[in-house]
Protein backbone atom coordinates (compact mmCIF):
# COMPACT_ATOMS: atom_id res chain seq x y z
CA UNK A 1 0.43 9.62 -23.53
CA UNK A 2 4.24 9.21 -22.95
CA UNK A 3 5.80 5.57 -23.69
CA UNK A 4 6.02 3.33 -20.38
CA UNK A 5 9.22 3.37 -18.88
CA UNK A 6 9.94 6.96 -19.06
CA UNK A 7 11.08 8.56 -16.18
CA UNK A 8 9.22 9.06 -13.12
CA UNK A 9 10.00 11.13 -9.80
CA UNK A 10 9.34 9.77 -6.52
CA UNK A 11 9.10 11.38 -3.25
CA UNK A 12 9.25 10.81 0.89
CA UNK A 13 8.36 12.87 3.32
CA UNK A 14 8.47 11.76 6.44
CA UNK A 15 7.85 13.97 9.49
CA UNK A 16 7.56 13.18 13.59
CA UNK A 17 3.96 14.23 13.77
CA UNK A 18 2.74 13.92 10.19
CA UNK A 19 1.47 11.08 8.43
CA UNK A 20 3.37 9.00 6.05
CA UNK A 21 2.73 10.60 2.68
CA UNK A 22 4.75 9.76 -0.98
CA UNK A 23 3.88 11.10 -4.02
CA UNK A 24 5.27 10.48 -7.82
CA UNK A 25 4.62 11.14 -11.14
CA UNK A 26 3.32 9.11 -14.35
CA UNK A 27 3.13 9.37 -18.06
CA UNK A 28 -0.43 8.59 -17.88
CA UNK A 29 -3.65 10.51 -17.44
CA UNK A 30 -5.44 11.43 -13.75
CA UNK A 31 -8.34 8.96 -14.69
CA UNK A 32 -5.60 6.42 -15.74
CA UNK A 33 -4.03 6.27 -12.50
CA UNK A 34 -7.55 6.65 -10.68
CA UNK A 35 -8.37 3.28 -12.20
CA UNK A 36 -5.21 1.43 -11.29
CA UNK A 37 -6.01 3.06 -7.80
CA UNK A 38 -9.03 0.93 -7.41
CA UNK A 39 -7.99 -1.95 -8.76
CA UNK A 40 -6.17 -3.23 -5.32
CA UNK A 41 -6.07 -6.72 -6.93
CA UNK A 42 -3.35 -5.12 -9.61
CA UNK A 43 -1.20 -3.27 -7.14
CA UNK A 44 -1.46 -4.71 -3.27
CA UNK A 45 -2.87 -8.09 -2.90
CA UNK A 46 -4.07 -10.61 -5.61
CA UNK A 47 -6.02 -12.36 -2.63
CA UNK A 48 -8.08 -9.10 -2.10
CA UNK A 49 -11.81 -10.14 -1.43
CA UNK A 50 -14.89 -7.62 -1.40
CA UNK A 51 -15.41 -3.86 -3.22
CA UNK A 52 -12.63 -1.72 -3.94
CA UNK A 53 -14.53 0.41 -6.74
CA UNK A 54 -17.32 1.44 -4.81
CA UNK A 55 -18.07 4.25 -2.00
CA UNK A 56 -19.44 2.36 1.17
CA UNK A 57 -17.63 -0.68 -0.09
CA UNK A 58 -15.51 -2.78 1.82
CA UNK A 59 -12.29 -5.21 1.08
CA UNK A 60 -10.45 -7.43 3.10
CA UNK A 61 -6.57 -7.10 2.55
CA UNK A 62 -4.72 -10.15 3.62
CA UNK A 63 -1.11 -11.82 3.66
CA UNK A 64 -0.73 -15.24 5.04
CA UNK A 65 -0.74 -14.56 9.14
CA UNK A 66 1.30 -11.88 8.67
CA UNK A 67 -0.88 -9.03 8.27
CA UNK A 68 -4.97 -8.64 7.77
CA UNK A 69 -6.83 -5.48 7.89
CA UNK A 70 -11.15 -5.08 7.15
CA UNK A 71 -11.22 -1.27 4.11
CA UNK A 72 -14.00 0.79 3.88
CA UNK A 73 -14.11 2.85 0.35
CA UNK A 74 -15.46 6.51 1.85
CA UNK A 75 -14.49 8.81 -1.27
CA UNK A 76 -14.29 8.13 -4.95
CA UNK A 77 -14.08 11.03 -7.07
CA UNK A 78 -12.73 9.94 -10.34
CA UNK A 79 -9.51 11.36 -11.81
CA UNK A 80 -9.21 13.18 -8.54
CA UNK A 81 -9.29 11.14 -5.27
CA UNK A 82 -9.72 7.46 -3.58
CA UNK A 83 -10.00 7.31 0.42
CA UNK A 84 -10.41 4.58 2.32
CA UNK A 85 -11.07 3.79 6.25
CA UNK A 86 -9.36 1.07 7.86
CA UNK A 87 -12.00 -0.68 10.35
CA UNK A 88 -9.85 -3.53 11.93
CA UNK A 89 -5.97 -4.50 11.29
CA UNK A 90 -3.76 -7.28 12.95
CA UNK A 91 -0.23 -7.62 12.34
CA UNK A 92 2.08 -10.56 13.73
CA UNK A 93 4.90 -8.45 14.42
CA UNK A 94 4.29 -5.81 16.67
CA UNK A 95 2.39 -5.56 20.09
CA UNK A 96 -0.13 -2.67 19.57
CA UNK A 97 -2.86 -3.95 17.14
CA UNK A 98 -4.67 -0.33 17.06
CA UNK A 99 -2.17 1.03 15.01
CA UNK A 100 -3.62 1.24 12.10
CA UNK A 101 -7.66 1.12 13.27
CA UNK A 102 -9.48 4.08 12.17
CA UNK A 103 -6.67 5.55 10.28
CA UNK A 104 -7.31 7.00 6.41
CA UNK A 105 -5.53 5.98 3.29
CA UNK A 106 -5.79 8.88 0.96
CA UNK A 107 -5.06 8.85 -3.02
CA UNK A 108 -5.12 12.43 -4.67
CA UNK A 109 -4.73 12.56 -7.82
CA UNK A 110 -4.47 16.23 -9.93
CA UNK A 111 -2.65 16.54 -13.60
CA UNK A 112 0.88 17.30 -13.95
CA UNK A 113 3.00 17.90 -16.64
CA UNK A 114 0.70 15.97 -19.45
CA UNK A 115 0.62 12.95 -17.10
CA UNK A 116 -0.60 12.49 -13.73
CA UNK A 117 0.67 13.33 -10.02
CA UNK A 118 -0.62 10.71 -7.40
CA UNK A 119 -0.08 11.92 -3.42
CA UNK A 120 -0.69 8.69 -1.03
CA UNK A 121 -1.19 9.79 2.57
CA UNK A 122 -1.97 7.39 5.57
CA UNK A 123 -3.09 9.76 7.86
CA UNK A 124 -2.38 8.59 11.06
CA UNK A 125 0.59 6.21 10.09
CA UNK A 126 3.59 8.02 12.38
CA UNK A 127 7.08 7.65 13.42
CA UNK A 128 5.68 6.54 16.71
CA UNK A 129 3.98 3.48 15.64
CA UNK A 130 6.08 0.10 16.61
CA UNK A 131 5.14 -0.71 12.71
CA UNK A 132 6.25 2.01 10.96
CA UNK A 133 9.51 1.22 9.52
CA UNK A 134 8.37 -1.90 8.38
CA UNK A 135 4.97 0.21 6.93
CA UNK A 136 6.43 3.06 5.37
CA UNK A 137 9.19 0.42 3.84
CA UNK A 138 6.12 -1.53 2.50
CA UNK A 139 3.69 1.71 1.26
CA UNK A 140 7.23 2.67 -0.29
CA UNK A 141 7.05 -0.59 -2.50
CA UNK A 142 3.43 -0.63 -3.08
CA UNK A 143 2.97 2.88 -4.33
CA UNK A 144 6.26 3.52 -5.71
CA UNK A 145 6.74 0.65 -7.37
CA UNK A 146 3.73 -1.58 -7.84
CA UNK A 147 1.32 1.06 -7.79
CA UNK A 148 3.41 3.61 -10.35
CA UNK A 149 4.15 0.10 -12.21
CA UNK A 150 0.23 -0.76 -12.74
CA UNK A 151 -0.29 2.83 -13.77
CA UNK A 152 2.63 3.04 -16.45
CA UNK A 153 2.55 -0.39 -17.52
CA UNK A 154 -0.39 -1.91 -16.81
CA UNK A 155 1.91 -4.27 -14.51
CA UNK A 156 1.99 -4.08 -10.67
CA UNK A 157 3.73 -6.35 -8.13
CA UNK A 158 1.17 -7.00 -6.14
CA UNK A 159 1.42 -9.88 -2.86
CA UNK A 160 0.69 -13.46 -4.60
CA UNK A 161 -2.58 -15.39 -4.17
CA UNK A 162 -1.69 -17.34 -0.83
CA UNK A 163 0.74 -19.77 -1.99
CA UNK A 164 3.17 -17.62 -3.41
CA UNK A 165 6.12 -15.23 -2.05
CA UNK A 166 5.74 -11.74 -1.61
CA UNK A 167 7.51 -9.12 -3.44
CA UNK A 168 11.22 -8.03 -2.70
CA UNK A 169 10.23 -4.94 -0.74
CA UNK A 170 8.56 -7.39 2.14
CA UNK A 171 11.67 -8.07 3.52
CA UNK A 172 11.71 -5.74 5.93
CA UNK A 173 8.82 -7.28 7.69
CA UNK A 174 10.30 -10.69 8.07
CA UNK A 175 12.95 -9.08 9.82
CA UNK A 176 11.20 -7.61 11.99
CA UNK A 177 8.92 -10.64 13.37
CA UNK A 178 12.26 -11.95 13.82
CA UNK A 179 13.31 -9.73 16.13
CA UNK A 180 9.79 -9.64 17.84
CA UNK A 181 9.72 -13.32 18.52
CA UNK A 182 12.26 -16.37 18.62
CA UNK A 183 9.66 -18.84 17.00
CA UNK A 184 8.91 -16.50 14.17
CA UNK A 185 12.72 -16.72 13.18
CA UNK A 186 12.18 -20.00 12.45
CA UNK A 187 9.49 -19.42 10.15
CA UNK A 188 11.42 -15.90 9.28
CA UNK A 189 14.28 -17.96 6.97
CA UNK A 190 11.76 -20.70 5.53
CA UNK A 191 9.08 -17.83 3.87
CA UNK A 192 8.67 -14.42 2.69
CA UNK A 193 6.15 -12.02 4.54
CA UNK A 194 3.92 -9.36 3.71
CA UNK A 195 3.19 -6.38 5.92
């Protein structure tokens, strides 16, 4: 294993009709990252509630009103791959609240380099989605930096337990409920929010 903070490559694609997908690099072994994977509590949201380690498991991810979504665990293959089914999602800030139903969030995992290579997909997570600028901009902190941070350092930046503020990388979202709604730019200047 490599000391934390070494460097670490991270990379975009984005694509009209594909799927958001990022992947990077870490000094730290497939199973490593596979474990920091699961451990949604570490990376995404501290208020988390249900099974995130378990196939047929499922996990409620939640940030104040701002955004709520019911996870089904469909794949675990350790070292390798995590996938997950999102059954229901509501966001504040946009119209559509099917976006993200039935979509798959996909974690593959292979060796690179001595370290590990992790490739997030959310297949069906598009340009055309009303939420995907704020999305992408919020996957982009999650895996990139919370995510790759848990892995490296055993540190992520994960959304508080309920009373706190979210991390930096939210901003994006209180922007846009501003522009959605005049009584959420009220609320937009007094709080941080989560997507």
């Amino acid at each position: 294993m490599k000391a934390p903070g070494t460097t670490v490559t991270c990379m975009t694609q984005v694509d009209e009709k594909k799927s958001y997908t990022t992947t990077f690099s870490v000094d730290r072994t497939p199973q490593e990252a596979f474990e920091a994977i699961t451990d949604v509590r570490g990376w995404w949201s501290q208020d988390a509630a249900g099974v995130t380690d378990r196939v047929g498991g499922e996990f409620i991810h939640r940030y104040k009103d701002v955004h709520r979504c019911r996870i089904r665990v469909t794949e675990l293959v350790p070292g390798r791959k995590v996938a997950w089914l999102v059954l229901e999602n509501h966001f504040d800030f946009i119209e559509d609240q099917a976006e993200w139903k039935d979509t798959e969030i996909i974690f593959e995992i292979s060796e690179k380099n001595g370290g590990a290579e992790v490739h997030f997909t959310h297949v069906g997570l598009v340009p055309q989605y009303e939420c995907y600028a704020v999305c992408s901009n919020a996957w982009g902190g999650y895996i990139g930096g919370s995510l790759r941070n848990l892995i490296n350092t055993g540190e992520g930046q994960p959304n508080p337990k309920e009373d706190g503020n979210a991390p930096a990388h939210q901003d994006a979202a209180t922007v846009a409920r501003a522009e959605r709604s005049p009584r959420a730019a009220g609320v937009a200047g007094t709080e941080s929010d989560s997507a």
